[in-house]
PDB file of N, CA and C in Angstrom:
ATOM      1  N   UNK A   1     -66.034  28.114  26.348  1.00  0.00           N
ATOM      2  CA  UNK A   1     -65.161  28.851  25.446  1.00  0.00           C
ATOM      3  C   UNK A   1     -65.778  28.833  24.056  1.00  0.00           C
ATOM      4  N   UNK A   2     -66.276  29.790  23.598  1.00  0.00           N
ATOM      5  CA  UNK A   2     -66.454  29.988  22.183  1.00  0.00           C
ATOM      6  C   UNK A   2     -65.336  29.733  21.150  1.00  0.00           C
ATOM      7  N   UNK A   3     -65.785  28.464  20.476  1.00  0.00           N
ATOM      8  CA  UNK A   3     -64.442  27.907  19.483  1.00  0.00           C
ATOM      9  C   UNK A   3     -64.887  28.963  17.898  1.00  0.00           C
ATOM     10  N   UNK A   4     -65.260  29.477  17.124  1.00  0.00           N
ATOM     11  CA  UNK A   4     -65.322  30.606  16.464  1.00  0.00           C
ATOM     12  C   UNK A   4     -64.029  31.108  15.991  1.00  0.00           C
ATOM     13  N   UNK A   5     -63.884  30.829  14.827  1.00  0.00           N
ATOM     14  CA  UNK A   5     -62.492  31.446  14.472  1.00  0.00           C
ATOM     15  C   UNK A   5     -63.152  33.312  14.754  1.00  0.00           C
ATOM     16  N   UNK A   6     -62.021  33.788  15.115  1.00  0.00           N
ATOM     17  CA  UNK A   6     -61.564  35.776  14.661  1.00  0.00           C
ATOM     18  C   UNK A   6     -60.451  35.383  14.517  1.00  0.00           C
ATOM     19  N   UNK A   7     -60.602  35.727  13.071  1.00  0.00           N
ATOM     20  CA  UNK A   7     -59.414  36.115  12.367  1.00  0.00           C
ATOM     21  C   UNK A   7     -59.450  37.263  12.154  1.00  0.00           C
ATOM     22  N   UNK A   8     -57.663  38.034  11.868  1.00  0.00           N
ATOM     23  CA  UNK A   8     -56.897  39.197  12.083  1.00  0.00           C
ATOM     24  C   UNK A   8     -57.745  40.079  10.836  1.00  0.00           C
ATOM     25  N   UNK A   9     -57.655  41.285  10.953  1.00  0.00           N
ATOM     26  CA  UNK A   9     -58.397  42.010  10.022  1.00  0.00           C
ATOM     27  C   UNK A   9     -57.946  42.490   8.635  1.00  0.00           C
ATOM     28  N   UNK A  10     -56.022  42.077   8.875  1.00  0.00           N
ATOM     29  CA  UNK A  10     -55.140  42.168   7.681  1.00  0.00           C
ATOM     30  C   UNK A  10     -55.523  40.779   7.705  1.00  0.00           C
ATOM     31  N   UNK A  11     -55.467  39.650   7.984  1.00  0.00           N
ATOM     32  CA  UNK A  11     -55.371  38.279   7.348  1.00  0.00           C
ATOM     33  C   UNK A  11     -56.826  38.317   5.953  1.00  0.00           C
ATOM     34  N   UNK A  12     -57.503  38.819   6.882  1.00  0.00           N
ATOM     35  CA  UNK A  12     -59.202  39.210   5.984  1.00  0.00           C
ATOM     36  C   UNK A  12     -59.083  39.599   4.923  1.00  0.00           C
ATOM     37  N   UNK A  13     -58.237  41.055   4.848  1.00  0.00           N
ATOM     38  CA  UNK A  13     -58.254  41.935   3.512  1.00  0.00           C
ATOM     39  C   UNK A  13     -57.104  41.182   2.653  1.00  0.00           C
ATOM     40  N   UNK A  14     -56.083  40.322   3.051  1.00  0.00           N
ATOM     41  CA  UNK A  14     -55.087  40.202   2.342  1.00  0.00           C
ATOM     42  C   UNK A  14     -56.323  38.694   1.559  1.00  0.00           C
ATOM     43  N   UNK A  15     -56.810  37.994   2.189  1.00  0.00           N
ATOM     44  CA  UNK A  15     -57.267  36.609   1.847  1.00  0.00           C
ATOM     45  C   UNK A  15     -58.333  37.536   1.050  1.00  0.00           C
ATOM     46  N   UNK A  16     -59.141  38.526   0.911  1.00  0.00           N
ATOM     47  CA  UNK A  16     -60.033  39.098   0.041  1.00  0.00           C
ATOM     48  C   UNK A  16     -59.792  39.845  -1.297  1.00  0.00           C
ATOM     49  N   UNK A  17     -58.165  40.269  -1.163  1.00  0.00           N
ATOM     50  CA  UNK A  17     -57.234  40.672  -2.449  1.00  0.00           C
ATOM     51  C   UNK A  17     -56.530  39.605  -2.936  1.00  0.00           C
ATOM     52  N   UNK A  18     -56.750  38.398  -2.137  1.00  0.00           N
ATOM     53  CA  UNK A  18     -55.850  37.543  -3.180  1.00  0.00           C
ATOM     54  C   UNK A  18     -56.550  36.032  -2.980  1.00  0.00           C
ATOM     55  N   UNK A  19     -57.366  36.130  -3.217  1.00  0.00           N
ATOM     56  CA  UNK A  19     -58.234  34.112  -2.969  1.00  0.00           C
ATOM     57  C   UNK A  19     -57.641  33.522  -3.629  1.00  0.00           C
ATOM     58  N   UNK A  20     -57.420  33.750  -4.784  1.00  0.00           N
ATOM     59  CA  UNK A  20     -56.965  32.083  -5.708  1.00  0.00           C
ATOM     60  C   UNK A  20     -55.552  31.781  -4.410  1.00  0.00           C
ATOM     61  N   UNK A  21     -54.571  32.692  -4.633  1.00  0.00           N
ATOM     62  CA  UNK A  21     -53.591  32.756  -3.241  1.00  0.00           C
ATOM     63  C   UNK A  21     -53.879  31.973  -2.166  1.00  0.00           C
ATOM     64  N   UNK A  22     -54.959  32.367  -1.446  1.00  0.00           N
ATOM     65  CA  UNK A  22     -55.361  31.797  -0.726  1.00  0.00           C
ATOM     66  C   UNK A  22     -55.736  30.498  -0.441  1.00  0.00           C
ATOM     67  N   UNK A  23     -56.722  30.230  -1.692  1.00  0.00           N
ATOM     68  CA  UNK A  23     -57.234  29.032  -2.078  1.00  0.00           C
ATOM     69  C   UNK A  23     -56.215  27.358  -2.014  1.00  0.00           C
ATOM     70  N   UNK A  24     -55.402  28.215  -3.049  1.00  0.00           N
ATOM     71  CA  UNK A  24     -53.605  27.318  -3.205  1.00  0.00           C
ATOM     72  C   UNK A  24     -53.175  26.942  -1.979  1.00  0.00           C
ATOM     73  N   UNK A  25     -52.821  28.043  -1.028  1.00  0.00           N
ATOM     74  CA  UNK A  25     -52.065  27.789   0.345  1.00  0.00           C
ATOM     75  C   UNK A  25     -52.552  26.711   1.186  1.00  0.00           C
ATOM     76  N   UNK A  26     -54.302  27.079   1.417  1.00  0.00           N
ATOM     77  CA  UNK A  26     -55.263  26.388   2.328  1.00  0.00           C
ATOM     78  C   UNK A  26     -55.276  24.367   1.390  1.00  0.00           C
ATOM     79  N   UNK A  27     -55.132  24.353   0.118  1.00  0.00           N
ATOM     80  CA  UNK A  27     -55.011  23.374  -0.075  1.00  0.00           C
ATOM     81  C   UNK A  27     -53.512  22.441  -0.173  1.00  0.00           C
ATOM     82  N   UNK A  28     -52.281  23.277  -0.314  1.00  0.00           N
ATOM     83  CA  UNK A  28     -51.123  22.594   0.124  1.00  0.00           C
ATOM     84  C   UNK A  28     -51.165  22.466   1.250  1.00  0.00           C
ATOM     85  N   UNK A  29     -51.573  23.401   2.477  1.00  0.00           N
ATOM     86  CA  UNK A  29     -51.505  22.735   4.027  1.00  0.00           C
ATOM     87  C   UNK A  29     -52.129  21.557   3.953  1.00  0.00           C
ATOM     88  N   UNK A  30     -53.415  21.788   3.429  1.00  0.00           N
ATOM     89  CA  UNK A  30     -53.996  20.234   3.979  1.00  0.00           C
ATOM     90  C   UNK A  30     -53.880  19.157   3.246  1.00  0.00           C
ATOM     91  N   UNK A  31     -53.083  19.041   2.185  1.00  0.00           N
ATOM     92  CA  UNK A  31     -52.648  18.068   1.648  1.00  0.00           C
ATOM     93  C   UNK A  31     -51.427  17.358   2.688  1.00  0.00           C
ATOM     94  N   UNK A  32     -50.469  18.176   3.122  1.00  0.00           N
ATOM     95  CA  UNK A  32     -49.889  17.985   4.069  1.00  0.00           C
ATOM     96  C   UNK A  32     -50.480  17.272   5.231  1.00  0.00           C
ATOM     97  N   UNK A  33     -51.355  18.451   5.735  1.00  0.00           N
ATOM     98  CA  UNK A  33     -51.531  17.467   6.946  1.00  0.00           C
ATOM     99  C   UNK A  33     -52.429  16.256   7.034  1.00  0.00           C
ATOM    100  N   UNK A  34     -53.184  16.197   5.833  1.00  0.00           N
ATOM    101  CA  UNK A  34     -54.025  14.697   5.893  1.00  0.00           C
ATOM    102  C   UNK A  34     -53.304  13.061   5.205  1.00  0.00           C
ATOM    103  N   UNK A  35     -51.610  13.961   4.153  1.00  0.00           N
ATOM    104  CA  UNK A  35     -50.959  13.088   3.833  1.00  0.00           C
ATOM    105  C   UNK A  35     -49.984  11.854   4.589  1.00  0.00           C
ATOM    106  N   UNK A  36     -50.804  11.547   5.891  1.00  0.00           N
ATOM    107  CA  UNK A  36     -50.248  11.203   6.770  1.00  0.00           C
ATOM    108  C   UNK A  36     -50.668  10.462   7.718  1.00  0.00           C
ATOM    109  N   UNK A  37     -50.486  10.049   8.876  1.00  0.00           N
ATOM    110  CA  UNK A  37     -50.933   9.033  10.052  1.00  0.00           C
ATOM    111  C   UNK A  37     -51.546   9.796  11.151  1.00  0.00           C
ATOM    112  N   UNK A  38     -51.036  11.305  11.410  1.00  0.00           N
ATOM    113  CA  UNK A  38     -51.143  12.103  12.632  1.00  0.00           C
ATOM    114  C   UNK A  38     -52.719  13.193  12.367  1.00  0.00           C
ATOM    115  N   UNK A  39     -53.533  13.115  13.293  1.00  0.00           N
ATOM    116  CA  UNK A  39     -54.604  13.239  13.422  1.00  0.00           C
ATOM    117  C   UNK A  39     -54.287  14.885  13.024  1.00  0.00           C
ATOM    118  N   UNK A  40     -55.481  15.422  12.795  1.00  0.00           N
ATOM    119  CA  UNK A  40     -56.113  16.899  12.669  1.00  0.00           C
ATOM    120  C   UNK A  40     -54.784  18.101  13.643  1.00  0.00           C
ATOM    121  N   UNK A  41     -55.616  17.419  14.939  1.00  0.00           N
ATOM    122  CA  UNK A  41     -55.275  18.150  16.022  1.00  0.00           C
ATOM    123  C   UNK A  41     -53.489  18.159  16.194  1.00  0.00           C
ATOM    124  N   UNK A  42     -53.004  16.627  16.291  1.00  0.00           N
ATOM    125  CA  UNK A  42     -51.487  16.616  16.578  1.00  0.00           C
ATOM    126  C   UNK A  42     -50.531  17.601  15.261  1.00  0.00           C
ATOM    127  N   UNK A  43     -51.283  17.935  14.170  1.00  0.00           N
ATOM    128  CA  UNK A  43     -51.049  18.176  13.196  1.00  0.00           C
ATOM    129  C   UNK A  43     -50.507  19.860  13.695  1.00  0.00           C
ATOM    130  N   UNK A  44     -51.260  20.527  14.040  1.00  0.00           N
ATOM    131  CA  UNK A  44     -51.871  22.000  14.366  1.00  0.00           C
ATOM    132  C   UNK A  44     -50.836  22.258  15.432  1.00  0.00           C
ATOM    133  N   UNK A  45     -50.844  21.293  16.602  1.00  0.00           N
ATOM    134  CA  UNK A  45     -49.972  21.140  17.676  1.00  0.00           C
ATOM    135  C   UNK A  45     -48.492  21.415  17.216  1.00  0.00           C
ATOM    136  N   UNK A  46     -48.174  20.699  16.068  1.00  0.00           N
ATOM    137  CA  UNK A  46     -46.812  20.479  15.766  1.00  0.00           C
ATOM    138  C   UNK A  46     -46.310  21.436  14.930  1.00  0.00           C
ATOM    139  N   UNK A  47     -47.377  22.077  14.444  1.00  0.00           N
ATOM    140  CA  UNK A  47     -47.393  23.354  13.754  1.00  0.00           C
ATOM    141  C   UNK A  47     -47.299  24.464  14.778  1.00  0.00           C
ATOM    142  N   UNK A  48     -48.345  24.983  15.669  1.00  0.00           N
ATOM    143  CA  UNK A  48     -47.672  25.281  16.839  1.00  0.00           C
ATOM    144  C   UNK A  48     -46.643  25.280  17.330  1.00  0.00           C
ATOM    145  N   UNK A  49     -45.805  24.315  17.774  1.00  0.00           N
ATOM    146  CA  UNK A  49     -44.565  24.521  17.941  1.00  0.00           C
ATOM    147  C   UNK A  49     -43.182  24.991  17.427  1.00  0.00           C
ATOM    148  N   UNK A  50     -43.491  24.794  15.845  1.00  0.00           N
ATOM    149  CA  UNK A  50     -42.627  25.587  14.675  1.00  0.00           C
ATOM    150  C   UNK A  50     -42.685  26.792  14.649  1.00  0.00           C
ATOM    151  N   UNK A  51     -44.444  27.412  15.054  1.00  0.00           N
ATOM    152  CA  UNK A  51     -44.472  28.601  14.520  1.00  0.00           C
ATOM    153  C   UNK A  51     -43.906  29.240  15.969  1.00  0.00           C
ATOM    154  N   UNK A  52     -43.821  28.554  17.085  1.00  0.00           N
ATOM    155  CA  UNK A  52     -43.308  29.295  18.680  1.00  0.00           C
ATOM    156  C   UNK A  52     -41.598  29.497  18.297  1.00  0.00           C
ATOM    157  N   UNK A  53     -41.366  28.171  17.363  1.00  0.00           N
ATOM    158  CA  UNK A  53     -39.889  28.315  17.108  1.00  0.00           C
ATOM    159  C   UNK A  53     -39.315  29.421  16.021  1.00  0.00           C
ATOM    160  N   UNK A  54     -39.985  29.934  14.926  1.00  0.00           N
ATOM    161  CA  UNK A  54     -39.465  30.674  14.501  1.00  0.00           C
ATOM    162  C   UNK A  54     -40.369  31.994  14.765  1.00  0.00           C
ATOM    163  N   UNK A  55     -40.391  32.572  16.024  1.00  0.00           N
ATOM    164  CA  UNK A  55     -41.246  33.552  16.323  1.00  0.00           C
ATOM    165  C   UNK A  55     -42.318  34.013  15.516  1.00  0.00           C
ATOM    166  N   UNK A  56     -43.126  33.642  14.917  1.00  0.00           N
ATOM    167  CA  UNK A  56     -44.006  34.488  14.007  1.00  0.00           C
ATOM    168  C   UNK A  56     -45.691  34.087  15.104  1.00  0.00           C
ATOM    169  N   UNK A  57     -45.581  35.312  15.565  1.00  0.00           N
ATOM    170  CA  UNK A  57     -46.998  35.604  16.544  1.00  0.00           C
ATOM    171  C   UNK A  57     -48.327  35.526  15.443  1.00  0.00           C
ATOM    172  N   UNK A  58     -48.116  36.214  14.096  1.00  0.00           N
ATOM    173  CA  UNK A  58     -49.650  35.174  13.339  1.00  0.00           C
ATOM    174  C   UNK A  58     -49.342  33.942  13.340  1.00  0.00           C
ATOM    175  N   UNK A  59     -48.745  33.258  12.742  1.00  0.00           N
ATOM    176  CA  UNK A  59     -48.270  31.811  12.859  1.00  0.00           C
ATOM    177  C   UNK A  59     -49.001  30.825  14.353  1.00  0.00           C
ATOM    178  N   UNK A  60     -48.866  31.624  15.296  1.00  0.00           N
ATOM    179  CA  UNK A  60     -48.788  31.161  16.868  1.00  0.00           C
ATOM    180  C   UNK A  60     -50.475  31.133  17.014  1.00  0.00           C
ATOM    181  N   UNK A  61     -50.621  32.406  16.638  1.00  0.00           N
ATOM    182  CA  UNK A  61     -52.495  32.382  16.650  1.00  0.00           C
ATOM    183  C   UNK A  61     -53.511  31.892  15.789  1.00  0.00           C
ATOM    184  N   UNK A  62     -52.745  31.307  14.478  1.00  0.00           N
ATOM    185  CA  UNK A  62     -53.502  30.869  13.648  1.00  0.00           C
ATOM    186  C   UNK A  62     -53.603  29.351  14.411  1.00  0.00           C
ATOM    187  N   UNK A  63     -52.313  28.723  14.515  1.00  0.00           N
ATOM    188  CA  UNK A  63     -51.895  27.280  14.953  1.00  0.00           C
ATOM    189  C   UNK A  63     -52.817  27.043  16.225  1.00  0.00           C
ATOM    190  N   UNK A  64     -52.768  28.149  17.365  1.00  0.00           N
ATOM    191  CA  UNK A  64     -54.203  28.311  18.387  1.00  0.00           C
ATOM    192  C   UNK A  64     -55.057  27.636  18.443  1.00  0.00           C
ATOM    193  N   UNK A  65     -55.937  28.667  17.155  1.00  0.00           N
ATOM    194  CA  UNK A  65     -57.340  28.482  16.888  1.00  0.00           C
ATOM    195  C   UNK A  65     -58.082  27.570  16.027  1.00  0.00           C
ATOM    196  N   UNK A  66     -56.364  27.178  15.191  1.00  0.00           N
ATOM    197  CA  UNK A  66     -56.880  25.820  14.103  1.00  0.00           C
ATOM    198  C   UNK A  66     -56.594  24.045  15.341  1.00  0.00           C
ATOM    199  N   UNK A  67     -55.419  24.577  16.155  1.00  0.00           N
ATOM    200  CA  UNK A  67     -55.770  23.389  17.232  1.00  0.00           C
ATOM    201  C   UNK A  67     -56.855  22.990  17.907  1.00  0.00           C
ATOM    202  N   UNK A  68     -57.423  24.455  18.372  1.00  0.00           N
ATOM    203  CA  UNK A  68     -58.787  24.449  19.016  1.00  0.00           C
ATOM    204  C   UNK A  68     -59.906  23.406  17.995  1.00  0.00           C
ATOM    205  N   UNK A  69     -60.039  24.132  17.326  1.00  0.00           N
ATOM    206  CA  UNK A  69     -61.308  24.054  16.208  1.00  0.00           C
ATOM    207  C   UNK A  69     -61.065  22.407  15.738  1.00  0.00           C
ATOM    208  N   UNK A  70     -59.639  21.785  16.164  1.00  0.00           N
ATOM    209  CA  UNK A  70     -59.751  20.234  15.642  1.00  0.00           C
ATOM    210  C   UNK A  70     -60.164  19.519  17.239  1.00  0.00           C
ATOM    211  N   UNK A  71     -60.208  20.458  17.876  1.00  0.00           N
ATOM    212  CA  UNK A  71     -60.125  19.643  19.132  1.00  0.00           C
ATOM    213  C   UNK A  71     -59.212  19.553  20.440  1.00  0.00           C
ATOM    214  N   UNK A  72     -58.196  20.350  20.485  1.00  0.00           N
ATOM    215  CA  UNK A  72     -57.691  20.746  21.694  1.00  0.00           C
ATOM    216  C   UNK A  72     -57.822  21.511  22.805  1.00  0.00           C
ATOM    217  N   UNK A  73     -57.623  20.853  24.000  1.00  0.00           N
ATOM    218  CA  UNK A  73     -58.185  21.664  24.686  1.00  0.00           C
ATOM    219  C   UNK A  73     -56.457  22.721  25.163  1.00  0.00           C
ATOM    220  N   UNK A  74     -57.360  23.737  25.970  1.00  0.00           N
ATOM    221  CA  UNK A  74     -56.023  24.870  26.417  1.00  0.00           C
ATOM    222  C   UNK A  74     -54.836  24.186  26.979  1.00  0.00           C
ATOM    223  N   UNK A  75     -55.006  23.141  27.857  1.00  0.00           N
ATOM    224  CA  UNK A  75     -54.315  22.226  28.693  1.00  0.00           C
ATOM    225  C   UNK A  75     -52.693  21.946  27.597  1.00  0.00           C
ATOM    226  N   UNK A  76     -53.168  20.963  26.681  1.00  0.00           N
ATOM    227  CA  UNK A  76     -52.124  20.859  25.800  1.00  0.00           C
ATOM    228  C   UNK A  76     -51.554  21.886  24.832  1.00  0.00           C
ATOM    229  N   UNK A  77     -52.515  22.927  24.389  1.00  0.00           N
ATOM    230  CA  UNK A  77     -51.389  24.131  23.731  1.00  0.00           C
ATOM    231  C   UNK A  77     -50.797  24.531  25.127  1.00  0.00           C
ATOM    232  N   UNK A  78     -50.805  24.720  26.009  1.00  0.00           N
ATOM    233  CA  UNK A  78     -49.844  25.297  26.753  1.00  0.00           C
ATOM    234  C   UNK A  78     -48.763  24.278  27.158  1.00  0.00           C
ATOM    235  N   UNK A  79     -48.962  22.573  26.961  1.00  0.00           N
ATOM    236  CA  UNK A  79     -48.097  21.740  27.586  1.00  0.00           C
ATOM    237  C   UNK A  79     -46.950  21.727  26.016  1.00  0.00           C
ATOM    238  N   UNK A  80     -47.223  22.353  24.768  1.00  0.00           N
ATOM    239  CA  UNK A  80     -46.672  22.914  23.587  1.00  0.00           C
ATOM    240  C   UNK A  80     -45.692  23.821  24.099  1.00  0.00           C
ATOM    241  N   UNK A  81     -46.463  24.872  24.814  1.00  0.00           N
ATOM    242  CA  UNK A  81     -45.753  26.235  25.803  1.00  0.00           C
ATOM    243  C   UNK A  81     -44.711  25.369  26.470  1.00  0.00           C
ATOM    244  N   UNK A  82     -44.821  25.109  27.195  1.00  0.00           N
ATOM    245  CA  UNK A  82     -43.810  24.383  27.566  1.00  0.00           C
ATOM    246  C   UNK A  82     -43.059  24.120  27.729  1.00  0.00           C
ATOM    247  N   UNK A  83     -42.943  22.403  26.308  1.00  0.00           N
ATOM    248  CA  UNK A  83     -41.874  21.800  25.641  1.00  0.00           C
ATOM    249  C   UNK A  83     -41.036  22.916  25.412  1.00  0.00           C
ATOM    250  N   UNK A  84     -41.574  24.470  24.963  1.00  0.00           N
ATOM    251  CA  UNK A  84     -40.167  24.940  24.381  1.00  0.00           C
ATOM    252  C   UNK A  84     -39.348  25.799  25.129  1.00  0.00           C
ATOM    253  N   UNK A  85     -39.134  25.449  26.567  1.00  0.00           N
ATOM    254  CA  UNK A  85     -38.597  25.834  27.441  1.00  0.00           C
ATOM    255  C   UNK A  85     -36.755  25.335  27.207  1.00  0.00           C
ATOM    256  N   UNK A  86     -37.121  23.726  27.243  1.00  0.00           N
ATOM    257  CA  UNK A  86     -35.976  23.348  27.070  1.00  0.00           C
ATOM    258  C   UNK A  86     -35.168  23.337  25.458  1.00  0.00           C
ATOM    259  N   UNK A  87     -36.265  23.919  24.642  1.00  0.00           N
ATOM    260  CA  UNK A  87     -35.573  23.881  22.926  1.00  0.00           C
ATOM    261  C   UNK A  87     -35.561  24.932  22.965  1.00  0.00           C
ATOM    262  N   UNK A  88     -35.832  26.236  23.011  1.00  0.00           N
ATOM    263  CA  UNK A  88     -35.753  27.471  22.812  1.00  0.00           C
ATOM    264  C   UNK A  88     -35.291  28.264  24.197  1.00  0.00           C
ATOM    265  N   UNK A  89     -35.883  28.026  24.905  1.00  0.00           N
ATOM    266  CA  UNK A  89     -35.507  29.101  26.249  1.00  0.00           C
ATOM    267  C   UNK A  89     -36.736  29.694  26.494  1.00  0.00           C
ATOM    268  N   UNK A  90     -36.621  30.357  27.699  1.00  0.00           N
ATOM    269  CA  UNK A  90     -37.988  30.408  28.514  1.00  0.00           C
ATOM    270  C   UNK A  90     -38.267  31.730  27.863  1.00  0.00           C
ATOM    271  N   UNK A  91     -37.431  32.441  27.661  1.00  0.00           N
ATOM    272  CA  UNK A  91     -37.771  33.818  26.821  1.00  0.00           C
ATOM    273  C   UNK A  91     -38.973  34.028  25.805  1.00  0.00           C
ATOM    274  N   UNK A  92     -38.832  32.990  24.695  1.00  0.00           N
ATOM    275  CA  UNK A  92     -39.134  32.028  24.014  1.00  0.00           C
ATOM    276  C   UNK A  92     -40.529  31.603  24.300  1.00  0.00           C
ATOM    277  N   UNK A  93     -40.573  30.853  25.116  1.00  0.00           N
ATOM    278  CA  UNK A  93     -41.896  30.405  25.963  1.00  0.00           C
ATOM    279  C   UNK A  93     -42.436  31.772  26.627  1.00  0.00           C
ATOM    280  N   UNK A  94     -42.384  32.147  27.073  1.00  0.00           N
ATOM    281  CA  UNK A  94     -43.122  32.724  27.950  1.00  0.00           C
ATOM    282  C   UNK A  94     -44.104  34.048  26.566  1.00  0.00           C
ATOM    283  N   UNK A  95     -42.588  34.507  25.912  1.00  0.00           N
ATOM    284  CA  UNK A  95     -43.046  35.165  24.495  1.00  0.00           C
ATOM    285  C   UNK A  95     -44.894  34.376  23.941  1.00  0.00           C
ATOM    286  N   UNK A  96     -44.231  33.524  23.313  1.00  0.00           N
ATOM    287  CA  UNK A  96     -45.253  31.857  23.431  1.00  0.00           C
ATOM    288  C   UNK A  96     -46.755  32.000  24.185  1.00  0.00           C
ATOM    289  N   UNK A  97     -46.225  32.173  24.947  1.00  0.00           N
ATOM    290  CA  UNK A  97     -47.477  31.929  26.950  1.00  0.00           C
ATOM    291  C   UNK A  97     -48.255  32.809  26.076  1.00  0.00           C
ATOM    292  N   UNK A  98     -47.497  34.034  25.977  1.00  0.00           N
ATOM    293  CA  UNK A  98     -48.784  35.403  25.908  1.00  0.00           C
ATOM    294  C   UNK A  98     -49.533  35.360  24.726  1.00  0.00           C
ATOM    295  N   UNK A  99     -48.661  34.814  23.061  1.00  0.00           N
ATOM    296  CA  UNK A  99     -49.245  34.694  22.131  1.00  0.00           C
ATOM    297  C   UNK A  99     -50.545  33.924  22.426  1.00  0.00           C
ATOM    298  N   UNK A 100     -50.560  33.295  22.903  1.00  0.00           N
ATOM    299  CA  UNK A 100     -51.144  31.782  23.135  1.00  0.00           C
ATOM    300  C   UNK A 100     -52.569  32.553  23.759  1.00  0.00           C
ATOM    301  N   UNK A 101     -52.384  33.452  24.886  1.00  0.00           N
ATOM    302  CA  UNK A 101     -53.604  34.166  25.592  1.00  0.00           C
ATOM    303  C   UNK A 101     -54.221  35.165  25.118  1.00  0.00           C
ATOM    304  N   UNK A 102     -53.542  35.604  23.932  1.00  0.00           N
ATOM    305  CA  UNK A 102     -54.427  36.340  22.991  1.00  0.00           C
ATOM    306  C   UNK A 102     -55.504  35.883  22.728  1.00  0.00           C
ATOM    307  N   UNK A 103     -54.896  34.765  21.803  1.00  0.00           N
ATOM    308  CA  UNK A 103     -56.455  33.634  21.211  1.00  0.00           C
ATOM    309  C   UNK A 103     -57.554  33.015  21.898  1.00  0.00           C
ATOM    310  N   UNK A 104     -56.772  32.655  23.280  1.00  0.00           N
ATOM    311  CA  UNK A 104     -57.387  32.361  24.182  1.00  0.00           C
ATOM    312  C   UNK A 104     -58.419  32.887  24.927  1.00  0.00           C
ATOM    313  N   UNK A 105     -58.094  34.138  25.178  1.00  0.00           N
ATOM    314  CA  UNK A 105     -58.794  35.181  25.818  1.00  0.00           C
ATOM    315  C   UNK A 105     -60.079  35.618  25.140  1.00  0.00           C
ATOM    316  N   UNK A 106     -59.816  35.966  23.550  1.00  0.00           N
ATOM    317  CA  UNK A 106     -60.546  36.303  22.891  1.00  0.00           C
ATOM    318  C   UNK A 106     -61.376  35.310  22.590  1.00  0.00           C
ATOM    319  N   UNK A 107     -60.997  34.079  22.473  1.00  0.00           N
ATOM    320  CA  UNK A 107     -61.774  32.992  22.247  1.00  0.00           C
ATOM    321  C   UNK A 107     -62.958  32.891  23.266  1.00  0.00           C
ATOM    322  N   UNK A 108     -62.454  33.417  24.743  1.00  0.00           N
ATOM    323  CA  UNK A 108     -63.551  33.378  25.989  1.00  0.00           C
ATOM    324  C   UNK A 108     -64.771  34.295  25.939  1.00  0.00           C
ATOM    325  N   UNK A 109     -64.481  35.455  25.102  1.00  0.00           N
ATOM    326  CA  UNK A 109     -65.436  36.703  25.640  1.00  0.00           C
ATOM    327  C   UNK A 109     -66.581  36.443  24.908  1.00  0.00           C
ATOM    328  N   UNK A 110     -67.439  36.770  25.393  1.00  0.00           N
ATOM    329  CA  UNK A 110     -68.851  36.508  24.353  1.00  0.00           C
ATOM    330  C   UNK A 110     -69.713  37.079  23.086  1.00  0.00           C
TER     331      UNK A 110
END
């Protein structure tokens, strides 16, 4: 699997009209997530699951490919898929499943 971020082509132009923006955001996340005990990856994971919970499909694919890139394999974003069977509903999940095989998919092709 080619780990390689592709990122969205609006995420591109919006992060190219607005860097300092950008700049800010990318450093409050990771102040966040390194302000803490929970590794890279569990970080991304748990982010993942917020972003499955309040539907936002960029959210779902960013959380993906930034899980990937710390180190997850497909196995556990989908055992993410999952968990939110019983917190959200399978609707929910399955919604989830497909976000999830976007990144995935694309992540495979060469």
């Amino acid at each position: 699997m080619d780990k390689s971020p592709s990122y969205p082509q609006n995420f591109l132009e919006y992060q190219h009209l607005f860097p300092r923006l950008f700049e800010l955001a990318e450093e409050y996340a990771r102040e966040a997530r390194t302000n803490g005990p929970l590794d890279e990856k569990t970080t991304h994971l748990i982010q993942l699951a917020a972003a499955i919970a309040i539907r936002s499909v960029g959210a779902v694919h960013s959380h993906v490919r930034r899980a990937i890139e710390a180190g997850a394999r497909p196995e556990e974003i989908f055992h993410v898929v999952n968990l939110m069977v019983s917190t959200l509903g399978f609707p929910a999940a399955a919604s989830a499943f497909s976000w999830v095989n976007d990144v995935l998919r694309k992540m495979e092709k060469p």
